[in-house]
PDB file of N, CA and C in Angstrom:
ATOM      1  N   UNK A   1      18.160  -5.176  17.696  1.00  0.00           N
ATOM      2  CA  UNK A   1      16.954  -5.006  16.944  1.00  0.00           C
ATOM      3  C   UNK A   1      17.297  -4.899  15.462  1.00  0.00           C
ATOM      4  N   UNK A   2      16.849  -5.496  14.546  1.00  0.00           N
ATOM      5  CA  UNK A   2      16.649  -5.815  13.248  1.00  0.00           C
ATOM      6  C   UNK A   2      15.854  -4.661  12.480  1.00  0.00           C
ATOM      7  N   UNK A   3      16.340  -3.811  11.762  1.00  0.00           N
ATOM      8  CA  UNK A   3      15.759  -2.628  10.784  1.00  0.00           C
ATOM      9  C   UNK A   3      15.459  -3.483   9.763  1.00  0.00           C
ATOM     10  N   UNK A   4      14.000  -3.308   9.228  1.00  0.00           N
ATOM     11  CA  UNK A   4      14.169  -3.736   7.689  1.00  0.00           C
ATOM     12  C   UNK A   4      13.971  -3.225   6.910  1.00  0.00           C
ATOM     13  N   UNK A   5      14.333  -3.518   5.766  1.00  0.00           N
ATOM     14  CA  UNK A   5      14.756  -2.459   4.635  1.00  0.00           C
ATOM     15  C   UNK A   5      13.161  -1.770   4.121  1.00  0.00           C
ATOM     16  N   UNK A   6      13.000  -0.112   3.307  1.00  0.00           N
ATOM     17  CA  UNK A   6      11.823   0.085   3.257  1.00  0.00           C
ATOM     18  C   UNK A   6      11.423  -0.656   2.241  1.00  0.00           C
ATOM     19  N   UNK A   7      12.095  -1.151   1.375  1.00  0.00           N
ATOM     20  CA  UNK A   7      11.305  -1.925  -0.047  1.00  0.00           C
ATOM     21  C   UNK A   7      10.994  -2.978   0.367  1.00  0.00           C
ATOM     22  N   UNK A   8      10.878  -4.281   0.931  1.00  0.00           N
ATOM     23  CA  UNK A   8      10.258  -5.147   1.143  1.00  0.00           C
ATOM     24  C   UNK A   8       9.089  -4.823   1.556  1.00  0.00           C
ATOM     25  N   UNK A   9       8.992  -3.548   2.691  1.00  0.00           N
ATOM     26  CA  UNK A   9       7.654  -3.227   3.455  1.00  0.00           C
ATOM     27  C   UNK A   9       7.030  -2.886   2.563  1.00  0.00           C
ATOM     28  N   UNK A  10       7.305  -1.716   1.260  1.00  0.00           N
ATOM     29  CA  UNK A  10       6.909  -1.074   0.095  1.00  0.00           C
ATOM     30  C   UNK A  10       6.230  -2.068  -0.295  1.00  0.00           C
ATOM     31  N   UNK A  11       7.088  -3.386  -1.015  1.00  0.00           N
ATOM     32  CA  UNK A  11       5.951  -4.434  -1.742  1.00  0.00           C
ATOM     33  C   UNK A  11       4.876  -5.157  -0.868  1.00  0.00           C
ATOM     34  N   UNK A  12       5.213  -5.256   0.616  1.00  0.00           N
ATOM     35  CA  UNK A  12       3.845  -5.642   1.235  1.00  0.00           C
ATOM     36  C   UNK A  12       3.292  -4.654   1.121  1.00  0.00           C
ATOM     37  N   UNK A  13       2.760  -3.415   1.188  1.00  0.00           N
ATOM     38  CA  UNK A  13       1.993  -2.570   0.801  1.00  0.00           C
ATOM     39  C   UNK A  13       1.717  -2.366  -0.098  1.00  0.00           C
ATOM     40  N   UNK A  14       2.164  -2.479  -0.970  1.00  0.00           N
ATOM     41  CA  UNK A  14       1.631  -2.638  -2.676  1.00  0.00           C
ATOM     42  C   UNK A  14       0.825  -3.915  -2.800  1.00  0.00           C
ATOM     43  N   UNK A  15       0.997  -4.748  -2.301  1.00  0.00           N
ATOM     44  CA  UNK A  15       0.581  -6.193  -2.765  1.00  0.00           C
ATOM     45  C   UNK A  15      -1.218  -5.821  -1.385  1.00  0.00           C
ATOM     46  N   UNK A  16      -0.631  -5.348  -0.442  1.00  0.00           N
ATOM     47  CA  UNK A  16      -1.987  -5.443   0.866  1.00  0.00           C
ATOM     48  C   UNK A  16      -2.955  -4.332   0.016  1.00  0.00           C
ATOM     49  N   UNK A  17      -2.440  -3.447  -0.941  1.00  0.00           N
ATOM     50  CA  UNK A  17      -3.423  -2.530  -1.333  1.00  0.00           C
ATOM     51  C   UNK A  17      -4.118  -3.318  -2.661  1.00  0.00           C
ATOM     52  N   UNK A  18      -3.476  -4.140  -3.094  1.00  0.00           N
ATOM     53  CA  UNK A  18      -4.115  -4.583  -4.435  1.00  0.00           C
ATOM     54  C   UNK A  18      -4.686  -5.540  -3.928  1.00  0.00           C
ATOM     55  N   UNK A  19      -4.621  -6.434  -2.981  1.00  0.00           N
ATOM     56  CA  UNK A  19      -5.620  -7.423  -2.578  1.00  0.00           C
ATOM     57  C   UNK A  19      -6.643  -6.503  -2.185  1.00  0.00           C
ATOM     58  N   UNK A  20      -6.804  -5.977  -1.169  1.00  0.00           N
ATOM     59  CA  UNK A  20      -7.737  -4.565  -1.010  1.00  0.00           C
ATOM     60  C   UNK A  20      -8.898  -4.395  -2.133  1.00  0.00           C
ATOM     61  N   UNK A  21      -8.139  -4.144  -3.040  1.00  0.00           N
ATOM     62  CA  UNK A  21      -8.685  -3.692  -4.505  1.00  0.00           C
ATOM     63  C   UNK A  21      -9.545  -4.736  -4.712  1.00  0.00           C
ATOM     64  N   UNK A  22      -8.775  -5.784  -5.086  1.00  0.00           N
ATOM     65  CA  UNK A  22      -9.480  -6.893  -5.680  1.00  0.00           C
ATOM     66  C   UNK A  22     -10.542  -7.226  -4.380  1.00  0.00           C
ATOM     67  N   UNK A  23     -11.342  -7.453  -3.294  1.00  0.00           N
ATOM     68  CA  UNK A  23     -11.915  -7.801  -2.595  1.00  0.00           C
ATOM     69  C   UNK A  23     -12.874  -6.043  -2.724  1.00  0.00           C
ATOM     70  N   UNK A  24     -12.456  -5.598  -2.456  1.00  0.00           N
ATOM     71  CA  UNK A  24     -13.319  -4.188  -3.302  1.00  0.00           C
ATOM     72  C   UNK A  24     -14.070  -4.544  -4.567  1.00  0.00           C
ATOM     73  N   UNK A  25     -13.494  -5.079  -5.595  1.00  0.00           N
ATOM     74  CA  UNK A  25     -14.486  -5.219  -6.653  1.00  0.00           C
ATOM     75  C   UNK A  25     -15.394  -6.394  -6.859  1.00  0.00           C
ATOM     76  N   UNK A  26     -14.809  -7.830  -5.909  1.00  0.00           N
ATOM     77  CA  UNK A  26     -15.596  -8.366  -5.980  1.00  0.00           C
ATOM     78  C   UNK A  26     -16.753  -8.375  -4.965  1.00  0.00           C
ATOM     79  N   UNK A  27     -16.603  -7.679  -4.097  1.00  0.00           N
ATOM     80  CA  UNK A  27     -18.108  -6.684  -3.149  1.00  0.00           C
ATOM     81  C   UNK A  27     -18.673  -6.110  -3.737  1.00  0.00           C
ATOM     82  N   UNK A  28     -18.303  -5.133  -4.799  1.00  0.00           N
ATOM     83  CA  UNK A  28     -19.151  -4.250  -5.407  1.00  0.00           C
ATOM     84  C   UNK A  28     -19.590  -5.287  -6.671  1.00  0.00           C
ATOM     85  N   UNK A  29     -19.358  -6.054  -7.324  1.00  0.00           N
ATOM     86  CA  UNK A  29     -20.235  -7.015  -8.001  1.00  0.00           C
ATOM     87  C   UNK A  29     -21.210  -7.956  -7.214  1.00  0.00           C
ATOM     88  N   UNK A  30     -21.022  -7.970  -6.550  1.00  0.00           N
ATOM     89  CA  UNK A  30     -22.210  -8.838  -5.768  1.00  0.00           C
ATOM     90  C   UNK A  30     -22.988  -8.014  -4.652  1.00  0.00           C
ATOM     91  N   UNK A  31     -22.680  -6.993  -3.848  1.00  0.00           N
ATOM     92  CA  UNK A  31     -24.121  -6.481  -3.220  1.00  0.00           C
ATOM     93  C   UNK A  31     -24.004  -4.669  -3.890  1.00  0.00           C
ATOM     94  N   UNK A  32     -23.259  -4.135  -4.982  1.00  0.00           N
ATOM     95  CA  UNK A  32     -23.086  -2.832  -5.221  1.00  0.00           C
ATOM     96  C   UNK A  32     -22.548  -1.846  -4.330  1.00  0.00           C
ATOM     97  N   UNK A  33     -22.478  -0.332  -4.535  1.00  0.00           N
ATOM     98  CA  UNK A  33     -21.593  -0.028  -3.548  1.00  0.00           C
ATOM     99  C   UNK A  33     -22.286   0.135  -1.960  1.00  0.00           C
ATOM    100  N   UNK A  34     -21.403  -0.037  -1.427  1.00  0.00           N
ATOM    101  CA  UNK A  34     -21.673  -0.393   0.286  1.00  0.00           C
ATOM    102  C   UNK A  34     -20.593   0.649   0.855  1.00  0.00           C
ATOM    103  N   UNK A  35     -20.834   0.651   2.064  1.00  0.00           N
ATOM    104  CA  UNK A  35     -19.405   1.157   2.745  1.00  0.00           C
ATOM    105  C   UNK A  35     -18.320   0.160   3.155  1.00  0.00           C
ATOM    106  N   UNK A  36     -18.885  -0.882   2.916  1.00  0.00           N
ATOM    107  CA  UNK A  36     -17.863  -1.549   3.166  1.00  0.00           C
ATOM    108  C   UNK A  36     -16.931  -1.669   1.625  1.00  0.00           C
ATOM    109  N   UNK A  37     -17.781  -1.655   0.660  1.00  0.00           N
ATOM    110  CA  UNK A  37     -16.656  -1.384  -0.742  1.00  0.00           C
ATOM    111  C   UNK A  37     -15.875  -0.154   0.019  1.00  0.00           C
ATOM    112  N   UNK A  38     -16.600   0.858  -0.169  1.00  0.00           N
ATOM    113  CA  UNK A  38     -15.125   2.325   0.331  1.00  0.00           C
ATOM    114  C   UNK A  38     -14.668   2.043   1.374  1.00  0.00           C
ATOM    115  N   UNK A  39     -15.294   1.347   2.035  1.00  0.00           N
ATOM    116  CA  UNK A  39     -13.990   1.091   2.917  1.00  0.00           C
ATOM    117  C   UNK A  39     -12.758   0.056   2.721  1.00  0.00           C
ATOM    118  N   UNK A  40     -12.732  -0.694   1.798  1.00  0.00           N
ATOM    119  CA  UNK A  40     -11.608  -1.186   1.494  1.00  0.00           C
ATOM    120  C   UNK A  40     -10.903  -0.348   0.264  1.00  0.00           C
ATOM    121  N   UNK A  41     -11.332   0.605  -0.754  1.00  0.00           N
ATOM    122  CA  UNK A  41     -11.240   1.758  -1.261  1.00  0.00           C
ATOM    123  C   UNK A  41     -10.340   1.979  -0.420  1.00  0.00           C
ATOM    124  N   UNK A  42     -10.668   2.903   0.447  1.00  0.00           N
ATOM    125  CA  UNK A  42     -10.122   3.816   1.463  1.00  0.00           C
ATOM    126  C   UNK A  42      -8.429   3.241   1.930  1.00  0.00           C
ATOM    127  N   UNK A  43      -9.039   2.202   2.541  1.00  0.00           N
ATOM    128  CA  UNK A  43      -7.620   1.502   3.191  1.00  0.00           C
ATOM    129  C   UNK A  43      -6.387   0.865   1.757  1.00  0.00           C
ATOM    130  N   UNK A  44      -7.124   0.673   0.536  1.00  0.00           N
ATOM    131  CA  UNK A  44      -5.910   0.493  -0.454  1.00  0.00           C
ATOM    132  C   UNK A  44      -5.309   1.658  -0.700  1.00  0.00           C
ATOM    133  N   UNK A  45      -6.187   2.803  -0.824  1.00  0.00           N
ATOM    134  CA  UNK A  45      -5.553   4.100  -1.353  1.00  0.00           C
ATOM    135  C   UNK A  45      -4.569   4.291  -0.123  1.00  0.00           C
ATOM    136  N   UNK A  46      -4.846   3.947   1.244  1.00  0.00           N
ATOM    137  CA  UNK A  46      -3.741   4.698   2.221  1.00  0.00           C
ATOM    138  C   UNK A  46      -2.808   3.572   2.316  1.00  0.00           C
ATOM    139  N   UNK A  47      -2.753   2.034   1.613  1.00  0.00           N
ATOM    140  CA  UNK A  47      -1.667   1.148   1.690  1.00  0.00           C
ATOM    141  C   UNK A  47      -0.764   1.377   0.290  1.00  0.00           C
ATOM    142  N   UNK A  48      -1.637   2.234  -0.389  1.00  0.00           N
ATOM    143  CA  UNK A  48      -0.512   2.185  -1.975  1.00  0.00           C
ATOM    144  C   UNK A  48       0.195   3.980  -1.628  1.00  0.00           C
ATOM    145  N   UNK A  49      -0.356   4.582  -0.944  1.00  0.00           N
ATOM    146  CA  UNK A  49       0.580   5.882  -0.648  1.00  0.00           C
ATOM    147  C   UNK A  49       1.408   5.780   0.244  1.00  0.00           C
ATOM    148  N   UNK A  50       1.132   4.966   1.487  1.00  0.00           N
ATOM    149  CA  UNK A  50       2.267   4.292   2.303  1.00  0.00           C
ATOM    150  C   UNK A  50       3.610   3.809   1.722  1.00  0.00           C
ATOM    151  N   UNK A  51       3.093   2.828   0.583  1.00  0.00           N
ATOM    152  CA  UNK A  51       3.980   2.139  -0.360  1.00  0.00           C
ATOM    153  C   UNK A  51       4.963   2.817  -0.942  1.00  0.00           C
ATOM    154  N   UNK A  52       4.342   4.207  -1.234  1.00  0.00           N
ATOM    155  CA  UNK A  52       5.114   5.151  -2.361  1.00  0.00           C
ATOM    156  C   UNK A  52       5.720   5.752  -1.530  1.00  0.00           C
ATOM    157  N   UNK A  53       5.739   6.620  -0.254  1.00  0.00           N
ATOM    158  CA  UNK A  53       6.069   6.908   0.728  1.00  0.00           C
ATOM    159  C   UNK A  53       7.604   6.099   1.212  1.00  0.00           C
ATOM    160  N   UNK A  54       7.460   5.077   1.240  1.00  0.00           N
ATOM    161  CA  UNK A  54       8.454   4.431   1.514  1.00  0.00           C
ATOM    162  C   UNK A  54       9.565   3.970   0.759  1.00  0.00           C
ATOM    163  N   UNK A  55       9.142   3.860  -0.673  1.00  0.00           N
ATOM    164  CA  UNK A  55      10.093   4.024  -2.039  1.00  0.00           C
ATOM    165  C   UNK A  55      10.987   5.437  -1.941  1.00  0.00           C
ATOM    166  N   UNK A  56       9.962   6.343  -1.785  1.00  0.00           N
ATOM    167  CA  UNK A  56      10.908   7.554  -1.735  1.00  0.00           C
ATOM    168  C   UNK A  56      11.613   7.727  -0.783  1.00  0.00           C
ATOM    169  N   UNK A  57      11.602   7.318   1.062  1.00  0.00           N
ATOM    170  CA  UNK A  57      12.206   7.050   2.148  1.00  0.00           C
ATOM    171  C   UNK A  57      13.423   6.599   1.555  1.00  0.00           C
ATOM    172  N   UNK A  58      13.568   5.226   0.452  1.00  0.00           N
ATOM    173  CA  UNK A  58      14.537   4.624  -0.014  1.00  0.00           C
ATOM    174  C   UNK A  58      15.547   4.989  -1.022  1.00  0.00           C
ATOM    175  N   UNK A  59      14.712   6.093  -1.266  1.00  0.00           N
ATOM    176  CA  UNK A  59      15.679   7.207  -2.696  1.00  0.00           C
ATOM    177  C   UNK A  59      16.303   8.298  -1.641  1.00  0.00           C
ATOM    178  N   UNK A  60      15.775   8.870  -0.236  1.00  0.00           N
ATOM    179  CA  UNK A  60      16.444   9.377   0.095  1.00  0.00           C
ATOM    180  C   UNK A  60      17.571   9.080   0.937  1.00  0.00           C
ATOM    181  N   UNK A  61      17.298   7.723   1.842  1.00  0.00           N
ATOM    182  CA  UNK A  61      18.637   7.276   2.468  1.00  0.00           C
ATOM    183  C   UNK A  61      19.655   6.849   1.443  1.00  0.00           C
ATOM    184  N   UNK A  62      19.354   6.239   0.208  1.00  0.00           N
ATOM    185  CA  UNK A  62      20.598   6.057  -0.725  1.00  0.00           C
ATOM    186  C   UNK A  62      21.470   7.493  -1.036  1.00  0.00           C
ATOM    187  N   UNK A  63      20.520   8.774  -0.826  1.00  0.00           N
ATOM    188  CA  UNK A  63      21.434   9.681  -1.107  1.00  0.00           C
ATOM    189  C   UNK A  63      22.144  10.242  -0.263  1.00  0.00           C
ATOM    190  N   UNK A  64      21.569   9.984   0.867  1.00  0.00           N
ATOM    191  CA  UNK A  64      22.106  10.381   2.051  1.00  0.00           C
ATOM    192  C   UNK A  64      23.200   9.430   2.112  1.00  0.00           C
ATOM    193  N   UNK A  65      23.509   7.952   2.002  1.00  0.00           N
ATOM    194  CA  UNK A  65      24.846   7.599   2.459  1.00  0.00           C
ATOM    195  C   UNK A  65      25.794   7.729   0.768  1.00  0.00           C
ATOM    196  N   UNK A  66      25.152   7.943  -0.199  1.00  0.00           N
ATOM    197  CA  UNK A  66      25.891   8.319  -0.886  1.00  0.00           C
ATOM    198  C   UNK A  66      27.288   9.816  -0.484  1.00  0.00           C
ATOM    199  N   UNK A  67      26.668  10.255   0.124  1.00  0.00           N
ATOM    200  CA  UNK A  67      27.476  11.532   0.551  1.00  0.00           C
ATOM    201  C   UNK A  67      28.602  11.177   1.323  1.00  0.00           C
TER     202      UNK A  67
END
């Protein structure tokens, strides 16, 4: 089985939360806010903390095999 590294996953999550975003604002320019705007809200905010989440995963295994 193949581990992959957390930063690649990091930038798909960075990149799945900013598309997010952008399809968020262009909903809310054309029917105003909906739940379906917060709901893609919702799901970028939990794909860009995922993201960050996993950057730091990557600051801590470097220190860990640093040792």
């Amino acid at each position: 089985m193949r581990i992959i590294s957390p930063v690649p996953m990091a930038i798909f999550y960075f990149l799945l939360g900013s598309l997010l975003i952008y399809f968020a604002t262009r909903h809310v320019g054309a029917n105003g806010l909906t739940f379906l705007s917060y709901f893609f809200v919702a799901f970028a905010a939990y794909d860009f903390f995922v993201g960050i989440r996993l950057l730091l995963m990557r600051k801590t295994i470097k220190k860990m095999q640093d040792k």
